[in-house]
N, C-alpha and C. Protein backbone atom coordinates (compact mmCIF):
# COMPACT_ATOMS: atom_id res chain seq x y z
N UNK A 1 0.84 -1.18 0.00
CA UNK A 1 0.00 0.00 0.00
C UNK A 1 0.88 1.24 0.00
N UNK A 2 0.32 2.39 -1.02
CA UNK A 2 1.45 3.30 -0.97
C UNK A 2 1.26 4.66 0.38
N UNK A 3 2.03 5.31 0.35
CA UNK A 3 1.74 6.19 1.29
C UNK A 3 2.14 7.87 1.02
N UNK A 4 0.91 8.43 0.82
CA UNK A 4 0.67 9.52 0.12
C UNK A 4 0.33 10.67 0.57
N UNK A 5 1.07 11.36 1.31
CA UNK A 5 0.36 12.58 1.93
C UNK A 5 1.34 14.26 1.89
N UNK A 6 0.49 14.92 2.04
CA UNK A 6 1.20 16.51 2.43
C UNK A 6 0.26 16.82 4.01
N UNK A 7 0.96 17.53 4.47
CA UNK A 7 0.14 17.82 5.62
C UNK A 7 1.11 19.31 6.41
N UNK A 8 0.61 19.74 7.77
CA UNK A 8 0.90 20.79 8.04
C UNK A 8 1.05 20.32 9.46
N UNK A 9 2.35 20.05 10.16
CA UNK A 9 1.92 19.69 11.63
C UNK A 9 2.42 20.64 12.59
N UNK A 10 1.28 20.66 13.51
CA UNK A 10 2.05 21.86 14.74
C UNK A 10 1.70 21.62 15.70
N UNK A 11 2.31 21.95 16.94
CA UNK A 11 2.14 21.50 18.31
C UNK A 11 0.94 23.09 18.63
N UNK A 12 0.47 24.00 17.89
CA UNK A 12 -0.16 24.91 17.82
C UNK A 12 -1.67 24.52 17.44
N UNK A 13 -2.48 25.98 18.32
CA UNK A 13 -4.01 25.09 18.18
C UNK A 13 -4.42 26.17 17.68
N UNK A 14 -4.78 25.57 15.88
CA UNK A 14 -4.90 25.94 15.01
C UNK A 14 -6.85 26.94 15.20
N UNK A 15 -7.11 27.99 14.63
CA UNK A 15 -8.33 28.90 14.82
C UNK A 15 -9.18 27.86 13.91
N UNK A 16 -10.27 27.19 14.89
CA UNK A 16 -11.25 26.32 14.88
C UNK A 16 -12.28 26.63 13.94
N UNK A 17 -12.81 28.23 13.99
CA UNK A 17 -13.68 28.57 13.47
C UNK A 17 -13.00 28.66 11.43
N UNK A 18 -11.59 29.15 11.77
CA UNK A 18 -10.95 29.58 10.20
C UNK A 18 -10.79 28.21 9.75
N UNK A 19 -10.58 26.66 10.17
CA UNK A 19 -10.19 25.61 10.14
C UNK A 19 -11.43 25.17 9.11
N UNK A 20 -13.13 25.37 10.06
CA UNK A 20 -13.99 25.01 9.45
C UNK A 20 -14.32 25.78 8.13
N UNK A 21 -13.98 27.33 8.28
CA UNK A 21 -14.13 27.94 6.87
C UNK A 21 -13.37 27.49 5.32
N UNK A 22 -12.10 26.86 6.10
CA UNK A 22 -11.16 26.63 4.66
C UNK A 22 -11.19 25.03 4.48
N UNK A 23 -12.54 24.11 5.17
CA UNK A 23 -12.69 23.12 4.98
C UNK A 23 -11.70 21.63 5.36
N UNK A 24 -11.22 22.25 6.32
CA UNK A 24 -9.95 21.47 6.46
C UNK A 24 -9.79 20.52 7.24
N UNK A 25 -9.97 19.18 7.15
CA UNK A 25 -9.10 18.43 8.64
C UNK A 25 -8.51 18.52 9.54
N UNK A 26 -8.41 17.84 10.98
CA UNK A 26 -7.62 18.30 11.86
C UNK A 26 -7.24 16.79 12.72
N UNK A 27 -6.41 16.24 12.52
CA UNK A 27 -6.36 15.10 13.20
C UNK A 27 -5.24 15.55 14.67
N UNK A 28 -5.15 14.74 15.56
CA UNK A 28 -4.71 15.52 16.80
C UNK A 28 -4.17 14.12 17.28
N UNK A 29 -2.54 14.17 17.06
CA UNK A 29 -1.87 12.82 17.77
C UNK A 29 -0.66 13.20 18.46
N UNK A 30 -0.88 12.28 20.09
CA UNK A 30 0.31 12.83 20.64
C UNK A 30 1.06 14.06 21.08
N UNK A 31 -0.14 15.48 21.07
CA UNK A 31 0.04 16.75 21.14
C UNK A 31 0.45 17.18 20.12
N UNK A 32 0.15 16.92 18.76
CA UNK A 32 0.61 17.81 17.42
C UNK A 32 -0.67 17.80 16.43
N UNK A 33 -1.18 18.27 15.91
CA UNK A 33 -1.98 19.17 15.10
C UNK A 33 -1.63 18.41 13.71
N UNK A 34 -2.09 17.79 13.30
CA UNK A 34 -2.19 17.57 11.39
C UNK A 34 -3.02 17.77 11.00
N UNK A 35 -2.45 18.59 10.02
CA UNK A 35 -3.37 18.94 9.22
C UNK A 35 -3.14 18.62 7.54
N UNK A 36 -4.20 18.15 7.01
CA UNK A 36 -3.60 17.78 5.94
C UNK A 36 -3.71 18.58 4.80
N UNK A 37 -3.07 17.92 3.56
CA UNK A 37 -3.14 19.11 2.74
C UNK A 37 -3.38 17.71 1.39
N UNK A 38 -4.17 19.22 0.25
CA UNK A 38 -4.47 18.55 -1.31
C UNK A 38 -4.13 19.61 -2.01
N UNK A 39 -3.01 19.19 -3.39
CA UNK A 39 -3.54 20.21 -4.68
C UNK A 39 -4.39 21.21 -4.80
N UNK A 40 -5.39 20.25 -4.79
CA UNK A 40 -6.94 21.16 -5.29
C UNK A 40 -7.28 22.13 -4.64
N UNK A 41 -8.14 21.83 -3.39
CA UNK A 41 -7.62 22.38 -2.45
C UNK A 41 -6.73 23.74 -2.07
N UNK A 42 -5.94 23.45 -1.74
CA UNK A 42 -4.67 24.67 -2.04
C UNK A 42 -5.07 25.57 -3.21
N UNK A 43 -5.26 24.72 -4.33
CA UNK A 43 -5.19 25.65 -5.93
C UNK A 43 -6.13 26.28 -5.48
N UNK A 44 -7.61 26.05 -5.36
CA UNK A 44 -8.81 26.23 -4.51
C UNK A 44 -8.89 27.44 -3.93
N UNK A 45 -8.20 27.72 -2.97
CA UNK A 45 -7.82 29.19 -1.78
C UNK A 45 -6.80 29.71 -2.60
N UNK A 46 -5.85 28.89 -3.10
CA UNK A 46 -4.37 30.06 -3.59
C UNK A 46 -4.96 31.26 -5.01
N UNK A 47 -6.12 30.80 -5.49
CA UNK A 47 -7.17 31.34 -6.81
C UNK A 47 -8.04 32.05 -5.97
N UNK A 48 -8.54 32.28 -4.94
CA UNK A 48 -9.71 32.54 -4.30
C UNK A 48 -9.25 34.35 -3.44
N UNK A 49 -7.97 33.87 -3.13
CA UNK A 49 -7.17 34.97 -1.93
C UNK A 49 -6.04 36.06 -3.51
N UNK A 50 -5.76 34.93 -4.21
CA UNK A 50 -5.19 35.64 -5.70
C UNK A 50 -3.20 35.73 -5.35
N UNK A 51 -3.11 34.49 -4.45
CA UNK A 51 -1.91 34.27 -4.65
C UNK A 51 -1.52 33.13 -4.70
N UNK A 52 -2.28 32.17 -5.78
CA UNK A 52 -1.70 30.66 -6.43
C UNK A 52 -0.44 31.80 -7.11
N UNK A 53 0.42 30.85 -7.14
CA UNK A 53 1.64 30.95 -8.39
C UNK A 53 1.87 29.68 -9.01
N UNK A 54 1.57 29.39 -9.89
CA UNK A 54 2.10 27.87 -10.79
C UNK A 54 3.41 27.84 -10.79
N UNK A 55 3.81 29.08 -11.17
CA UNK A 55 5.25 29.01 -11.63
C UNK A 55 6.32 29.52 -10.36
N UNK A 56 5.82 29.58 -9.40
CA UNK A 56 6.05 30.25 -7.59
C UNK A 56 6.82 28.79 -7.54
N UNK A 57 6.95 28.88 -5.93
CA UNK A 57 7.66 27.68 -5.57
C UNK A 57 6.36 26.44 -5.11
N UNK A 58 7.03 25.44 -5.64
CA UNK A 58 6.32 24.36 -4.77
C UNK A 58 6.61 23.14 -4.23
N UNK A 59 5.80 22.77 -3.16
CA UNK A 59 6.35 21.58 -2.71
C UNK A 59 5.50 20.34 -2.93
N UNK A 60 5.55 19.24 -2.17
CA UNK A 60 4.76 18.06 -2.34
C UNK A 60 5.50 17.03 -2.53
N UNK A 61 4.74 15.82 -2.45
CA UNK A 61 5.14 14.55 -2.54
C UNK A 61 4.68 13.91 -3.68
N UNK A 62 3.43 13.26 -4.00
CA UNK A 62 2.87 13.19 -5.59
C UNK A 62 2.60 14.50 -6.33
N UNK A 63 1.72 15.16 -5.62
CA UNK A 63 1.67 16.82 -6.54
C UNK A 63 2.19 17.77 -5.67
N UNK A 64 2.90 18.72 -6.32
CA UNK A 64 3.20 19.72 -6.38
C UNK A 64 2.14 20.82 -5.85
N UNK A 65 2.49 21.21 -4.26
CA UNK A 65 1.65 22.22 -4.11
C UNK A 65 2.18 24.04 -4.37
N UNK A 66 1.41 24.46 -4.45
CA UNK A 66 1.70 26.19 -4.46
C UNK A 66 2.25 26.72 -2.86
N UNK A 67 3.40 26.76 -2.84
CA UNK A 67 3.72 26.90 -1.10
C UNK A 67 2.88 28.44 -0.59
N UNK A 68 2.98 29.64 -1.72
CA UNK A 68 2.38 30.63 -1.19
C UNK A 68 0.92 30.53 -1.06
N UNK A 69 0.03 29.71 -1.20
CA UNK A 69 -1.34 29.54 -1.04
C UNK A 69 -0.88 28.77 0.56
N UNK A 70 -0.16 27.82 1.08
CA UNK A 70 -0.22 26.80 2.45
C UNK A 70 0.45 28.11 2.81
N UNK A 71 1.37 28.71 2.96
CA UNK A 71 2.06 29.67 3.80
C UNK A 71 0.34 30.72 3.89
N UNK A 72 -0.09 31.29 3.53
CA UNK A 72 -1.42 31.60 3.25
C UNK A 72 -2.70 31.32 4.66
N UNK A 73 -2.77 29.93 3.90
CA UNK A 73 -3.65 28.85 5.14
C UNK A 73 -2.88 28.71 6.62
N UNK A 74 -1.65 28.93 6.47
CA UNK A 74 -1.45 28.66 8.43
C UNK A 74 -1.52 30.58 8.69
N UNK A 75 -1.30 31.44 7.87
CA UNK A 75 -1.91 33.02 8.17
C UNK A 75 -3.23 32.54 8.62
N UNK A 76 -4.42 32.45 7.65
CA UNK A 76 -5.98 32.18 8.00
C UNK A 76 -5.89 31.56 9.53
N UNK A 77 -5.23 30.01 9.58
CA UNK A 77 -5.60 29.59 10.72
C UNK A 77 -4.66 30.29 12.15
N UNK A 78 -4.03 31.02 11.75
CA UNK A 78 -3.31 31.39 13.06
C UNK A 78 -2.34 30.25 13.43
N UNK A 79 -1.63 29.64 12.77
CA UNK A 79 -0.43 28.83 13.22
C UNK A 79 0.93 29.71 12.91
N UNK A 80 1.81 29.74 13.56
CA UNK A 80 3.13 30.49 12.92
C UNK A 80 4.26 29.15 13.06
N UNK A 81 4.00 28.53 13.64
CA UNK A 81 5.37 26.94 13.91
C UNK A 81 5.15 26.07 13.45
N UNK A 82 5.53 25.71 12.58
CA UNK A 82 4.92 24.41 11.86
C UNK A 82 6.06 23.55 11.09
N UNK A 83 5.73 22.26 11.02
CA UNK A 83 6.55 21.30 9.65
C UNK A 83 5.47 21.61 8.55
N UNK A 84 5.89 21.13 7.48
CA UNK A 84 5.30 21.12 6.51
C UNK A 84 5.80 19.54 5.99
N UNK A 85 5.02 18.39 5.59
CA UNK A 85 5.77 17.45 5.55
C UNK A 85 5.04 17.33 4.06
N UNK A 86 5.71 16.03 3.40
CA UNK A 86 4.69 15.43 2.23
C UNK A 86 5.75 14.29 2.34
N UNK A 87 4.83 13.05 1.61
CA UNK A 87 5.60 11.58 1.12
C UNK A 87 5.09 11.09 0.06
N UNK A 88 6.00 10.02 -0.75
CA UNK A 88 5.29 9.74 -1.75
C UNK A 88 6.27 8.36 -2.06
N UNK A 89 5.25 7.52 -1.12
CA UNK A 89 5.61 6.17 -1.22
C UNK A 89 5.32 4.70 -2.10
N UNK A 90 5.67 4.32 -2.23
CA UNK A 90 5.16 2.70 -3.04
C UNK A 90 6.07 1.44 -2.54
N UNK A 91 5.49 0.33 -1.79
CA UNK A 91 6.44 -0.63 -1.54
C UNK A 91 7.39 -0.08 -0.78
N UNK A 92 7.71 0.81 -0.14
CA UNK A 92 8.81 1.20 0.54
C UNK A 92 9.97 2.11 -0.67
N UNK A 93 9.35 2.12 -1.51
CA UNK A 93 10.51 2.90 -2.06
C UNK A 93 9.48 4.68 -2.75
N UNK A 94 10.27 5.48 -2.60
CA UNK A 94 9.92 7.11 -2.99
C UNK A 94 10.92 8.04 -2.12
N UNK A 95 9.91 9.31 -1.94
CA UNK A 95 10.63 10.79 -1.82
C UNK A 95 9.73 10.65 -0.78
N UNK A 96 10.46 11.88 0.60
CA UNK A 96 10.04 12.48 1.62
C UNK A 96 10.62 13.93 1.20
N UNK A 97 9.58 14.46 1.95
CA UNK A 97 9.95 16.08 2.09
C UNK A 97 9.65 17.04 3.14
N UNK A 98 10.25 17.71 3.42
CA UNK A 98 10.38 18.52 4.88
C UNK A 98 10.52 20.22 5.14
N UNK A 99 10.24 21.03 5.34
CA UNK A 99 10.44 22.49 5.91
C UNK A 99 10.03 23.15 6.84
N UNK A 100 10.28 23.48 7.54
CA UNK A 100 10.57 23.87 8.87
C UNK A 100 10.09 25.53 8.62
N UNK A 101 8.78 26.10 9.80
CA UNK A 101 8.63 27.55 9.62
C UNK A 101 8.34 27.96 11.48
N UNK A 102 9.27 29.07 11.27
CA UNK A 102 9.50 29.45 12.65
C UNK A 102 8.63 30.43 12.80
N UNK A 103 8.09 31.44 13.12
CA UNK A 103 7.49 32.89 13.11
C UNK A 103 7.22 33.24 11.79
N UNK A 104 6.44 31.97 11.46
CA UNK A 104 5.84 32.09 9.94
C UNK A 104 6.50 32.22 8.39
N UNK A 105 7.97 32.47 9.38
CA UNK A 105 9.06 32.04 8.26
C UNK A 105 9.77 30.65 8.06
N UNK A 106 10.23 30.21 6.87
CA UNK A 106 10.62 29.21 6.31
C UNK A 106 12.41 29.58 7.22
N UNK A 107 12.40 28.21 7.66
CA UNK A 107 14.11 28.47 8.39
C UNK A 107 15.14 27.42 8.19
N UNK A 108 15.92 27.23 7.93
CA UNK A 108 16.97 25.94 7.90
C UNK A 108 16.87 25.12 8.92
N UNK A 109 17.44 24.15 9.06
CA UNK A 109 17.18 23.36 10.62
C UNK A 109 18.50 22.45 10.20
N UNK A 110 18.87 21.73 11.33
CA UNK A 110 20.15 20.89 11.39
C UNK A 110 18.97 19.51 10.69
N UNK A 111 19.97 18.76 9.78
CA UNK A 111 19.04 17.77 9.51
C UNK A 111 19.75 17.50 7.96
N UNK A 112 19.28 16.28 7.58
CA UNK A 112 19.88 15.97 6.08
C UNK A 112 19.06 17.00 4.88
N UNK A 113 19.61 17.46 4.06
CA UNK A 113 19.11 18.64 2.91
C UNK A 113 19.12 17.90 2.05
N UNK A 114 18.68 17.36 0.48
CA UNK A 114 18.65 17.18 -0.55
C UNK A 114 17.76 18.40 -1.19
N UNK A 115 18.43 18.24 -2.84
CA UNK A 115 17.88 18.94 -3.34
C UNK A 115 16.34 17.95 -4.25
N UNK A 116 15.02 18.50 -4.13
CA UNK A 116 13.89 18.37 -3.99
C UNK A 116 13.15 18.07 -5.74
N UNK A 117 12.81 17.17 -6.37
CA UNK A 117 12.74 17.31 -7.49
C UNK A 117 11.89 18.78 -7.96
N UNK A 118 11.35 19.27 -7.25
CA UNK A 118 10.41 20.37 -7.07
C UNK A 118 11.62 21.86 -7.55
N UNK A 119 12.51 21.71 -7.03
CA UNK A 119 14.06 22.43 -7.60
C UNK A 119 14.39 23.24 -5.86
N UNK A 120 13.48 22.73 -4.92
CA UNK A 120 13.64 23.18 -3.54
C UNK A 120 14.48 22.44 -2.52
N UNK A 121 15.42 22.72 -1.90
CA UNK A 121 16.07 22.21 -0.67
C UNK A 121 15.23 21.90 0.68
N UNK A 122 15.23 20.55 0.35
CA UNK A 122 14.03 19.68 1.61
C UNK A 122 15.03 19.43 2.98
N UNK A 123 14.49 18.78 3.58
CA UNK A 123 15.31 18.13 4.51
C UNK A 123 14.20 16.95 5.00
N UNK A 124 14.74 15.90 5.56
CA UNK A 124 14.20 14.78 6.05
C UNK A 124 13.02 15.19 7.04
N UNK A 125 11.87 14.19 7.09
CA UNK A 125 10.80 14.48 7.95
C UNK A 125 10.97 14.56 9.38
N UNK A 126 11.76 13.56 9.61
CA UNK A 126 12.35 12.96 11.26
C UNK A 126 13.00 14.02 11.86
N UNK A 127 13.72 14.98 10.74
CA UNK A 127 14.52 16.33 11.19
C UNK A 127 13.71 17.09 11.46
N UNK A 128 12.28 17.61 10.75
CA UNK A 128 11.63 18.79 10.64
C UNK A 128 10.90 18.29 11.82
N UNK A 129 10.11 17.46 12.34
CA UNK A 129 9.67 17.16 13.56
C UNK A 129 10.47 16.81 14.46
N UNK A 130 11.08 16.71 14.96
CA UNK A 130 12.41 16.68 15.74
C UNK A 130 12.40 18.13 16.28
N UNK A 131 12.72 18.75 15.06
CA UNK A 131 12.59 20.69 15.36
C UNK A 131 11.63 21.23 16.11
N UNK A 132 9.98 20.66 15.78
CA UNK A 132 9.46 21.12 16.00
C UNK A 132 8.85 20.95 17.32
N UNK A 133 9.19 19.50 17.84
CA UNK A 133 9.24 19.32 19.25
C UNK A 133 8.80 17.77 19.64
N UNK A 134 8.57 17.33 18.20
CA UNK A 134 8.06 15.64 18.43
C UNK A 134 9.10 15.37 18.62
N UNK A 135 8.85 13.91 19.33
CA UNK A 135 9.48 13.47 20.21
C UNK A 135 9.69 11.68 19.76
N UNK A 136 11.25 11.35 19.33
CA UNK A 136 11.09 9.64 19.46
C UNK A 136 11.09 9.02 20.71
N UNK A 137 10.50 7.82 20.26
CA UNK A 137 10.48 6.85 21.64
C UNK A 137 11.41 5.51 21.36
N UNK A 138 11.14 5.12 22.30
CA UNK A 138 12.26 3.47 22.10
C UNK A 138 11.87 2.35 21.21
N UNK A 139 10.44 2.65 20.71
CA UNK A 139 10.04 2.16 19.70
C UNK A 139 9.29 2.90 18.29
N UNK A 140 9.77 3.76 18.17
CA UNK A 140 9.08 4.61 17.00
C UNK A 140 10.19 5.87 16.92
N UNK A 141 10.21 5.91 15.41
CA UNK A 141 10.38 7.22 15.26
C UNK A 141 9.99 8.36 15.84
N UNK A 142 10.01 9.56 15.18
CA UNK A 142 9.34 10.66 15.48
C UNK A 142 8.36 10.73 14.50
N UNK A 143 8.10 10.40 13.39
CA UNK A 143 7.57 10.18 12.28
C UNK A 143 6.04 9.16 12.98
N UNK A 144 6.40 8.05 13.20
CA UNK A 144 5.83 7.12 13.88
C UNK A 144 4.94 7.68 15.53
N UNK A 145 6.06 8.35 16.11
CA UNK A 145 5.09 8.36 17.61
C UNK A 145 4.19 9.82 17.09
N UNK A 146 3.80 10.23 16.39
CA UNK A 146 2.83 11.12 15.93
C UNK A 146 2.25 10.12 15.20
N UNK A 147 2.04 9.14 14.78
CA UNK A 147 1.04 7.62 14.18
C UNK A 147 0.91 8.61 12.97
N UNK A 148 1.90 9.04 11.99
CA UNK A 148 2.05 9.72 10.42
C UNK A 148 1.61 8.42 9.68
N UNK A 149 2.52 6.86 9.89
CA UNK A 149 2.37 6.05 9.38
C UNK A 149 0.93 5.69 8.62
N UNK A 150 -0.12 5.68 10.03
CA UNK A 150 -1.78 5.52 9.70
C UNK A 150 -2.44 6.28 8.79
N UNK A 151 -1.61 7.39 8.09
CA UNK A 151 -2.15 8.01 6.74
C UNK A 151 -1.83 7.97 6.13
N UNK A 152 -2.66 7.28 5.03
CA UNK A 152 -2.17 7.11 3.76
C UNK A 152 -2.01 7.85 2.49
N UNK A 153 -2.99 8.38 2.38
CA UNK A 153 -3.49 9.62 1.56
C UNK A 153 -5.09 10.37 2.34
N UNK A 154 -5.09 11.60 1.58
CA UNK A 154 -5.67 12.52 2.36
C UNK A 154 -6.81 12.87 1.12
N UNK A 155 -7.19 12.40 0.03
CA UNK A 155 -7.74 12.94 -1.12
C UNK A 155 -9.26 12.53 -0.55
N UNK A 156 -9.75 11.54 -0.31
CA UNK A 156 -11.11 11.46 0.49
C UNK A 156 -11.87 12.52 1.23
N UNK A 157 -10.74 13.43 1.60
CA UNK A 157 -11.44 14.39 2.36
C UNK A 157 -11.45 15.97 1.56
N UNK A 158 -10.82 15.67 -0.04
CA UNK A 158 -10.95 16.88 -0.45
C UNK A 158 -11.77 16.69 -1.87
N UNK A 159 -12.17 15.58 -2.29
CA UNK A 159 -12.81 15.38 -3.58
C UNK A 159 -13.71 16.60 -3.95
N UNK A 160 -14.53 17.46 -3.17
CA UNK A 160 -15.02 18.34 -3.87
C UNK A 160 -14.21 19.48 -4.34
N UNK A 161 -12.65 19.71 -3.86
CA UNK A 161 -12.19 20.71 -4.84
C UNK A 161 -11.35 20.00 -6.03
N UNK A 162 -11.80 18.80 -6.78
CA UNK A 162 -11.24 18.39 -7.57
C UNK A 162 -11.25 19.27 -8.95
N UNK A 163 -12.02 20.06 -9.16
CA UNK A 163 -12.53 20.99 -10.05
C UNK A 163 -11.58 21.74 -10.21
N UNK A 164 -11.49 22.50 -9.10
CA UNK A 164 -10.33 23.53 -8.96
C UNK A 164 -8.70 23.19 -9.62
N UNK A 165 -8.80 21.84 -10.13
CA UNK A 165 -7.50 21.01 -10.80
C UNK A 165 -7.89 21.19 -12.49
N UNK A 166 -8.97 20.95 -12.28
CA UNK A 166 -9.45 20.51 -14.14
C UNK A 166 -8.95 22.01 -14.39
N UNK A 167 -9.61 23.23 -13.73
CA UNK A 167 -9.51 24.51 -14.48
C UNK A 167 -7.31 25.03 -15.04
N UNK A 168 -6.52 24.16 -14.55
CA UNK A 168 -5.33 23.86 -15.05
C UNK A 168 -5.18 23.83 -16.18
């Protein structure tokens, strides 16, 4: 089974009421905040607020999101600390991706860097939560003791902005 996600995690408690306006999930493991993320979605608000950029930077794991539309969405919800994670797994083999935002800015962090097929400098997931204050245990990652594993993909919960893709 592959394992497919973008998401937004923070030990921050994200504005409930802006959460329900921008339609969003909120899963809550271990004291951290996920939130997940879709394309569409994103394209969705980044068209709506009038700062999608296609040609801007982006991140993701299967698709490519518009980072200035998610930098955007943790403004709306009132988060400023966050990972930003995505994966894009099959059988155990793919890409992870990672960035780290401190006071709503994007920041370096100690941690492995590759460069991102996206043309962005990632760093490992285990690093960016690590940063952000998750915590491993003697049997799990940091990745793991936030139960990341149990999601697989996140598209179930955004099928109605699939539209917002076709107009591409």
């Amino acid at each position: 089974m592959g394992h497919h996600i973008e998401a937004i995690i923070t030990s921050e408690k994200p504005n409930k009421t802006k959460i329900e306006v921008l339609d969003l999930p909120v899963f809550f493991e271990n004291g951290f905040n996920i939130i997940p993320l879709d394309v569409c979605h994103t394209t969705y608000w980044g068209k709506k607020w009038n700062v999608y950029d296609e040609n801007g930077d982006c991140f993701g794991g299967v698709n490519l999101l518009c980072l200035r539309s998610i930098e955007r969405i943790a403004k709306e919800i009132e988060i400023s600390n966050f990972a930003l994670i995505a994966t894009d797994y099959n059988g155990g083999i793919g890409e992870q991706a990672a960035i780290v935002y401190k006071d709503k800015r994007e920041i370096r962090i100690n941690g492995n860097y590759y460069s991102h097929y996206s043309g962005m400098d990632v760093v490992d997931i285990n690093s960016a939560l690590r940063n952000i204050g998750v915590t491993k245990t003697k049997k799990s990652d940091e990745f793991d003791s936030i139960n990341l594993s149990s999601y697989r993909s996140f598209d179930k919960y955004f099928e109605k902005y699939e539209v917002a893709c076709e107009d591409e």
